[in-house]
N, C-alpha and C. Protein backbone atom coordinates (compact mmCIF):
# COMPACT_ATOMS: atom_id res chain seq x y z
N UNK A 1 230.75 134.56 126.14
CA UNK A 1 230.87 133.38 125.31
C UNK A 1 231.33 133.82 123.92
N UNK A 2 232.27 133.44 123.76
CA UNK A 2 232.65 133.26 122.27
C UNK A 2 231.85 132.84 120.83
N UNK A 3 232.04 133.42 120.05
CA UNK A 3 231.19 132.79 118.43
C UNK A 3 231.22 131.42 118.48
N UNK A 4 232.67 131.20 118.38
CA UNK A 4 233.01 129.58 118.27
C UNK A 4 232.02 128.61 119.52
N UNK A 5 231.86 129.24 120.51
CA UNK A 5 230.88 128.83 122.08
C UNK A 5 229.59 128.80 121.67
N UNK A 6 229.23 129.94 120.90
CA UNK A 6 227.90 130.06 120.69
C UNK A 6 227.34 129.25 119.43
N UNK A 7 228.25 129.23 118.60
CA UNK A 7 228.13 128.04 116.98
C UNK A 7 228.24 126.66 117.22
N UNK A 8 228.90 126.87 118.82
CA UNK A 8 229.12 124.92 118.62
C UNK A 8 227.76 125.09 119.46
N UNK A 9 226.75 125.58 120.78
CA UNK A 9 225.50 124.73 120.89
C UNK A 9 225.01 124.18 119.97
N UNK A 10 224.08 123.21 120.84
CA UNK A 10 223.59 122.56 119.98
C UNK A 10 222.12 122.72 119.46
N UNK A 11 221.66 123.84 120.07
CA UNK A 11 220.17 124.35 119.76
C UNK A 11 220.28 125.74 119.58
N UNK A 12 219.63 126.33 118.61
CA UNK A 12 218.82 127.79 118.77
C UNK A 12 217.12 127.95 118.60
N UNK A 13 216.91 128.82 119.85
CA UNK A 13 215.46 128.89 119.58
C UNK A 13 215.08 130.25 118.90
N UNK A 14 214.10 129.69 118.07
CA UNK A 14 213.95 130.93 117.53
C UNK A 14 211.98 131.22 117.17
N UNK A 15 212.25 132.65 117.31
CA UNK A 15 210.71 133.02 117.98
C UNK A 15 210.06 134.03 116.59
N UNK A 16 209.18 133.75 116.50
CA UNK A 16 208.36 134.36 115.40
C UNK A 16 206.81 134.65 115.62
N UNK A 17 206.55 135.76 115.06
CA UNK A 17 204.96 136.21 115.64
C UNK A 17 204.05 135.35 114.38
N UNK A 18 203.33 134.96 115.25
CA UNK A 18 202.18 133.60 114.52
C UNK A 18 201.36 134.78 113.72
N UNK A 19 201.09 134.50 112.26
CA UNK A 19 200.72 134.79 111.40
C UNK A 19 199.38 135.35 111.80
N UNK A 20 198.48 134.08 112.24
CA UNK A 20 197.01 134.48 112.69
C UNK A 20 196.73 134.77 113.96
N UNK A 21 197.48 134.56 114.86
CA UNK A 21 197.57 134.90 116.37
C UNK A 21 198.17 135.84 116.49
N UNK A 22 199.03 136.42 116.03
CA UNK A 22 200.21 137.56 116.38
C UNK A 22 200.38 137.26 117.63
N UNK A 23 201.12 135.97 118.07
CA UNK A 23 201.94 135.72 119.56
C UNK A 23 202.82 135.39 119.19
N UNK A 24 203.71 135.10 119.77
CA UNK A 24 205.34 134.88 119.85
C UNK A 24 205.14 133.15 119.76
N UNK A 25 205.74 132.37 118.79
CA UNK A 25 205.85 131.45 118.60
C UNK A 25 207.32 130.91 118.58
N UNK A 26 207.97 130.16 119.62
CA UNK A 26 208.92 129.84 119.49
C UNK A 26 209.27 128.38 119.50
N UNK A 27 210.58 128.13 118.57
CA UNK A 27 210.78 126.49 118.13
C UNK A 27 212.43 126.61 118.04
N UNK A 28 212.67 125.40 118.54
CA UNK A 28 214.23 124.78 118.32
C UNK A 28 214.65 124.01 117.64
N UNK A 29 215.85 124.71 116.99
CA UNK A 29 215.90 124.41 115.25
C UNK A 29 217.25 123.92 115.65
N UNK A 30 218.20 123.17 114.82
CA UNK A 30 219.48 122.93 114.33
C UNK A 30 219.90 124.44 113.65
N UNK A 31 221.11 124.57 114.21
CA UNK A 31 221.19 126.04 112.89
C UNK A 31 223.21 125.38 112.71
N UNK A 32 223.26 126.94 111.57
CA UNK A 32 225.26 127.32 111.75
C UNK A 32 225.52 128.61 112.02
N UNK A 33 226.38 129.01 112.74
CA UNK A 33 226.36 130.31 113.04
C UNK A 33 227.90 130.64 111.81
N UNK A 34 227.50 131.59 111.13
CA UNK A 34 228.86 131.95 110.89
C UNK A 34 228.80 133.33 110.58
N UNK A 35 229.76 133.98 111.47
CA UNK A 35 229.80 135.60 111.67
C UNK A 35 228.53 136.27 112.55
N UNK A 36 227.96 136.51 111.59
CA UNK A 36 226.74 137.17 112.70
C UNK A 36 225.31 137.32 111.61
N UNK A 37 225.77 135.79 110.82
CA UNK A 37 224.28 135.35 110.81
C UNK A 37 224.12 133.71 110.99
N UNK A 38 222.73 133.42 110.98
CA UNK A 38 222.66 132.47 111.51
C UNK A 38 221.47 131.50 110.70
N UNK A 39 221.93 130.38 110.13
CA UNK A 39 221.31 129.27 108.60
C UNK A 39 220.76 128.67 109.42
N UNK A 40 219.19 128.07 108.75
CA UNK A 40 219.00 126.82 108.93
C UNK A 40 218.31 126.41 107.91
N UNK A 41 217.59 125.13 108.13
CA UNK A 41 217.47 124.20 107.09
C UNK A 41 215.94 123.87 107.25
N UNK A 42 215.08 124.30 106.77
CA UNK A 42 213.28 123.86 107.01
C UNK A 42 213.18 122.77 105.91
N UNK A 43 213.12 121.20 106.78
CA UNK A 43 213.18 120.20 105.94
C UNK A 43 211.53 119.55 105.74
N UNK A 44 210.70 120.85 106.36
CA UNK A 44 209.46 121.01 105.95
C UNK A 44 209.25 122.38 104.92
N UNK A 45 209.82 122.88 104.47
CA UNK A 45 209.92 123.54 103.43
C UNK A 45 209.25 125.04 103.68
N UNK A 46 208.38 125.47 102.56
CA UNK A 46 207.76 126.46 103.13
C UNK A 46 206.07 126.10 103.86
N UNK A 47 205.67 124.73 104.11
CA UNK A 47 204.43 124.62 104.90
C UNK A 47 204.83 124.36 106.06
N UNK A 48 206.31 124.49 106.55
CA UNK A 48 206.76 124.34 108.00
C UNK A 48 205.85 126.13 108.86
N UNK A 49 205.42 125.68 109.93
CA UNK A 49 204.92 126.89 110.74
C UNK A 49 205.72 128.16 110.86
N UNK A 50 206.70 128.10 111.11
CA UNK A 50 207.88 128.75 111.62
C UNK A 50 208.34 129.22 110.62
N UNK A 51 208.29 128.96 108.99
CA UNK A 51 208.65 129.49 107.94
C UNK A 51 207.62 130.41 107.53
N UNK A 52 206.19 129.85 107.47
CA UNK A 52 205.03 130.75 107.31
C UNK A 52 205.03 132.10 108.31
N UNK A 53 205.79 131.65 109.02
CA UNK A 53 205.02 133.27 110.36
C UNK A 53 206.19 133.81 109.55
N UNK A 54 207.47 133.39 109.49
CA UNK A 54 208.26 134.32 109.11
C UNK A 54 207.94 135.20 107.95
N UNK A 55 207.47 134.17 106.84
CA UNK A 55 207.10 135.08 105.40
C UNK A 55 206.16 136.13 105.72
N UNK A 56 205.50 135.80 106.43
CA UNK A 56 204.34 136.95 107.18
C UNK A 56 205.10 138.60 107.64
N UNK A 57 205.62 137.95 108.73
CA UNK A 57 206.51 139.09 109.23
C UNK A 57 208.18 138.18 109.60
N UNK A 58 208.70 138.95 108.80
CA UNK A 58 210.50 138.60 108.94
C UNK A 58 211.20 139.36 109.77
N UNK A 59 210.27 139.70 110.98
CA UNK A 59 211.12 140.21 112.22
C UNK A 59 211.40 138.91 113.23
N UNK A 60 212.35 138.35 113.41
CA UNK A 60 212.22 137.64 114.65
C UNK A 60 213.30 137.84 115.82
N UNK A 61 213.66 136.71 116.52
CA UNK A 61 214.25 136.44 118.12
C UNK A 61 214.84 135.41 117.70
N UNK A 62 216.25 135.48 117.57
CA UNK A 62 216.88 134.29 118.14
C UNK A 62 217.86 134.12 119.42
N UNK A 63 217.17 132.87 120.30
CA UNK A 63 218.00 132.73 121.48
C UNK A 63 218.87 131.82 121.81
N UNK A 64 220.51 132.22 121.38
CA UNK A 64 221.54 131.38 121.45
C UNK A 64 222.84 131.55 122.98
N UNK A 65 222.34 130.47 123.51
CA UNK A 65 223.08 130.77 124.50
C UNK A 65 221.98 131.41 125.38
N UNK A 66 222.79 132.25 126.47
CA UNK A 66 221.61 132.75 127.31
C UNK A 66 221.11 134.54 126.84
N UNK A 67 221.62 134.83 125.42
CA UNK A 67 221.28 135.90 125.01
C UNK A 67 220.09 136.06 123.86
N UNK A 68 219.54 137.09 123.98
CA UNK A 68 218.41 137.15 122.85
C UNK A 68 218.42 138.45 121.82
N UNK A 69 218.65 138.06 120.27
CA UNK A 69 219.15 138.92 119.68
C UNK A 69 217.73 139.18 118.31
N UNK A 70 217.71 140.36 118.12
CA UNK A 70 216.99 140.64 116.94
C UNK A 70 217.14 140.36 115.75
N UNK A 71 216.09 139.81 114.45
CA UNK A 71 216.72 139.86 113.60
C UNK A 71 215.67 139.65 112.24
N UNK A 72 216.32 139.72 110.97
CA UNK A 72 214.96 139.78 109.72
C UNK A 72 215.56 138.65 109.75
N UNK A 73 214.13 137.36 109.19
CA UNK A 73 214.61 136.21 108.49
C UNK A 73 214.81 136.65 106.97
N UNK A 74 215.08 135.93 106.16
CA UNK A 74 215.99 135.93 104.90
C UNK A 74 215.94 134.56 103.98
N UNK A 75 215.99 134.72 102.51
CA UNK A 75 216.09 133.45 101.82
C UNK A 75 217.60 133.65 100.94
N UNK A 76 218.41 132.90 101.22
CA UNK A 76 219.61 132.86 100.28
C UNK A 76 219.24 132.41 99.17
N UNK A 77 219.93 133.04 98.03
CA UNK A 77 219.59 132.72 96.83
C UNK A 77 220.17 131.06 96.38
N UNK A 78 218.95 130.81 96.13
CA UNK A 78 219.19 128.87 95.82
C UNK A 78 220.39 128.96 94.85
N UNK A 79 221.37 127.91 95.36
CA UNK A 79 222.05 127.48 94.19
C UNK A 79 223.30 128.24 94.87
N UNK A 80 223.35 129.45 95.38
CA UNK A 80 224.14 130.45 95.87
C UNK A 80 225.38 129.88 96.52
N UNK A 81 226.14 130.36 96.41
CA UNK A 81 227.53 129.99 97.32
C UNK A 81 227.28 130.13 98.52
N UNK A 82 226.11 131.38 99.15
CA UNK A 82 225.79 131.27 100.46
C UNK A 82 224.96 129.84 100.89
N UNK A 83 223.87 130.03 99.91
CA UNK A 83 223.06 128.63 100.17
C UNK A 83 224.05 127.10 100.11
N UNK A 84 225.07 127.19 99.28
CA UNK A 84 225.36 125.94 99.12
C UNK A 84 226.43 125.93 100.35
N UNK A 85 227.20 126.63 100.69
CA UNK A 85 228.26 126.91 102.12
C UNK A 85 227.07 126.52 103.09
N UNK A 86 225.75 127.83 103.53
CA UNK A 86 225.03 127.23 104.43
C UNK A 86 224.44 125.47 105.10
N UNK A 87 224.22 124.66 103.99
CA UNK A 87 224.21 123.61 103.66
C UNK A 87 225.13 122.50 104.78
N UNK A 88 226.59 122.97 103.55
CA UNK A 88 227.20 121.84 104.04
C UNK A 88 228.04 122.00 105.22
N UNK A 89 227.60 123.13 105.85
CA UNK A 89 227.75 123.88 107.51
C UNK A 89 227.15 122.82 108.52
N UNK A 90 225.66 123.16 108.02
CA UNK A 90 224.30 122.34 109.07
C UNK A 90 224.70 121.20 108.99
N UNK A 91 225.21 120.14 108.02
CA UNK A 91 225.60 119.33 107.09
C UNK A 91 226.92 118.67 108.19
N UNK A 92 227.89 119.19 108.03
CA UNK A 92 228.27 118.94 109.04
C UNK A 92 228.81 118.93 110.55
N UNK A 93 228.15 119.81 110.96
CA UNK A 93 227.71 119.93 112.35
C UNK A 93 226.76 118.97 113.04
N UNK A 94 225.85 118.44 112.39
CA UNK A 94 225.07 117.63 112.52
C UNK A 94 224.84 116.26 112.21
N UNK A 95 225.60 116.11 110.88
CA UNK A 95 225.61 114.91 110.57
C UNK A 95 226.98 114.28 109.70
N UNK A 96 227.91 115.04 109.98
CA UNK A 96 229.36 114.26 110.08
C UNK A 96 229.54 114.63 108.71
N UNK A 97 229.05 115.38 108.04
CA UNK A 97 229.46 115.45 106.43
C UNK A 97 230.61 115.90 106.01
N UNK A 98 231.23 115.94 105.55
CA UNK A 98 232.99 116.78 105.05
C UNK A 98 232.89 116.43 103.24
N UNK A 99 233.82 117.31 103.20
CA UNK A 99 234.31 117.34 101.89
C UNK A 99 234.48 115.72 101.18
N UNK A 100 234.19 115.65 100.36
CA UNK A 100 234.53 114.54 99.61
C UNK A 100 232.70 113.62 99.76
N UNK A 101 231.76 114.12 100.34
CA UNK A 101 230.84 112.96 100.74
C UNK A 101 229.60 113.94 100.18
N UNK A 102 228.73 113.65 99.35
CA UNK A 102 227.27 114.00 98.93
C UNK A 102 226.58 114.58 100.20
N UNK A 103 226.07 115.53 100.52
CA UNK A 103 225.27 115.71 100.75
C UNK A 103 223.99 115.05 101.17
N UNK A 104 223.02 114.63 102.66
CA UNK A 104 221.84 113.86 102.98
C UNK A 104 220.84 114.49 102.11
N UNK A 105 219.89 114.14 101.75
CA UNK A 105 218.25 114.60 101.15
C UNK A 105 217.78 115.50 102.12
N UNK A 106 218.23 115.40 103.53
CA UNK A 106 217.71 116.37 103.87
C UNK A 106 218.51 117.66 103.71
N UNK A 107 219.95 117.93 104.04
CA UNK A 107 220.85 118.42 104.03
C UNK A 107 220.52 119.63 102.16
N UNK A 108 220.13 118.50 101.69
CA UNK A 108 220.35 119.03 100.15
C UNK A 108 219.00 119.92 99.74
N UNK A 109 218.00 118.97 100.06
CA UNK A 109 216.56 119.32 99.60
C UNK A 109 215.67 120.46 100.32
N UNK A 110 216.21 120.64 101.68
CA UNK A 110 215.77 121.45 102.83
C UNK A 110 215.73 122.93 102.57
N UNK A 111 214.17 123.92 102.63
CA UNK A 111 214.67 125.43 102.60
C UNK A 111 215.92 125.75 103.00
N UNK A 112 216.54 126.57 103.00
CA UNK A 112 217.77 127.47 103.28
C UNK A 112 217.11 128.89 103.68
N UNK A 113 217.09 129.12 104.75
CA UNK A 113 216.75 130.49 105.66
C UNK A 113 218.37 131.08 106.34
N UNK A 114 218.13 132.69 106.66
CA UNK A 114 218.91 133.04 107.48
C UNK A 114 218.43 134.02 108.16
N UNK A 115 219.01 134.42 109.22
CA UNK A 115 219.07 135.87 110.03
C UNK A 115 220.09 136.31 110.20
N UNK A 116 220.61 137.79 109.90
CA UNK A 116 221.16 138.60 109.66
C UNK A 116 221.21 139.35 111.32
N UNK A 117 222.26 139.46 112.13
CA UNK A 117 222.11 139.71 113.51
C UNK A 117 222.93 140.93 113.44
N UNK A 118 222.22 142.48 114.01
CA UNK A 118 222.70 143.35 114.08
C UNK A 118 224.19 143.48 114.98
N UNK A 119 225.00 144.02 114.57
CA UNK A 119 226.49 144.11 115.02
C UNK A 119 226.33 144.84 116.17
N UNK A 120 225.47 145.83 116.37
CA UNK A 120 225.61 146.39 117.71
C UNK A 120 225.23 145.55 118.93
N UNK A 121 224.71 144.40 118.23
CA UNK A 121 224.17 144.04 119.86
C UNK A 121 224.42 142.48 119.66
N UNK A 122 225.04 141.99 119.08
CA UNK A 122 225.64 140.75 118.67
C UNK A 122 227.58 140.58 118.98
N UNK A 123 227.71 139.96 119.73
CA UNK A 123 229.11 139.42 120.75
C UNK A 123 230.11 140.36 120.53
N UNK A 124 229.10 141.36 121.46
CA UNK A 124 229.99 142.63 121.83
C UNK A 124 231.36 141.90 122.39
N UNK A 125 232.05 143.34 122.75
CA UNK A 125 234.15 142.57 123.24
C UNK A 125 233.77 142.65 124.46
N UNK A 126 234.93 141.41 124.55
CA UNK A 126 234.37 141.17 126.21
C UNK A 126 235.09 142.39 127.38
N UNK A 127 234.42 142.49 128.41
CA UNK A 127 234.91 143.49 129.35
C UNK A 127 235.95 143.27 130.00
């Protein structure tokens, strides 16, 4: 599967070890894939679950497509050209946004997370 294959699903799950349990906690998020990392948008901020395990430990799993790849979660710097690109990615993939149109409250107001997906084991060439 191709980047472009794997950026247009429409789900990634992504797995994080529970803070006070240390189990594998996994949830399906909206994301954007671009290159070989991968944004999303916690429009529960940082008391979302899935943000807390991460701040805990920023090792996780994301499973896009039928592959499962390693990776640190990450905070783009607010305001950032990454954060603000990340944005209007999710933005419109999801909710029809383009150039010329504001930004939703959620779109705008929402953490900005990423994972950073190691190149060795992220959409190797095909055989």
């Amino acid at each position: 599967m191709s980047s472009a294959d794997l950026g247009g699903q429409p789900y990634i799950w992504l797995t994080t070890i529970g803070r006070r349990s240390r189990l594998p906690r996994t949830v399906e998020l909206w994301f954007a894939l671009e290159g070989r990392t991968v944004y999303f948008l916690a429009g529960g901020g940082e008391r979302a679950d899935w943000v807390r395990n991460a701040a805990d430990d920023p090792h996780v799993t994301v499973r896009l497509g039928s592959n499962e790849y390693p990776g640190l979660m990450r905070r783009p710097a607010p305001g950032s050209p990454e954060d603000t690109n990340a944005r209007r990615w999710i933005a419109a993939k999801y909710q029809g946004w383009h150039e010329g149109l504001p930004l939703s409250s959620w779109a705008a107001r929402s953490l900005c997370l990423a994972v950073d997906l190691p190149a060795r084991d992220f959409l190797a060439p095909p055989s």
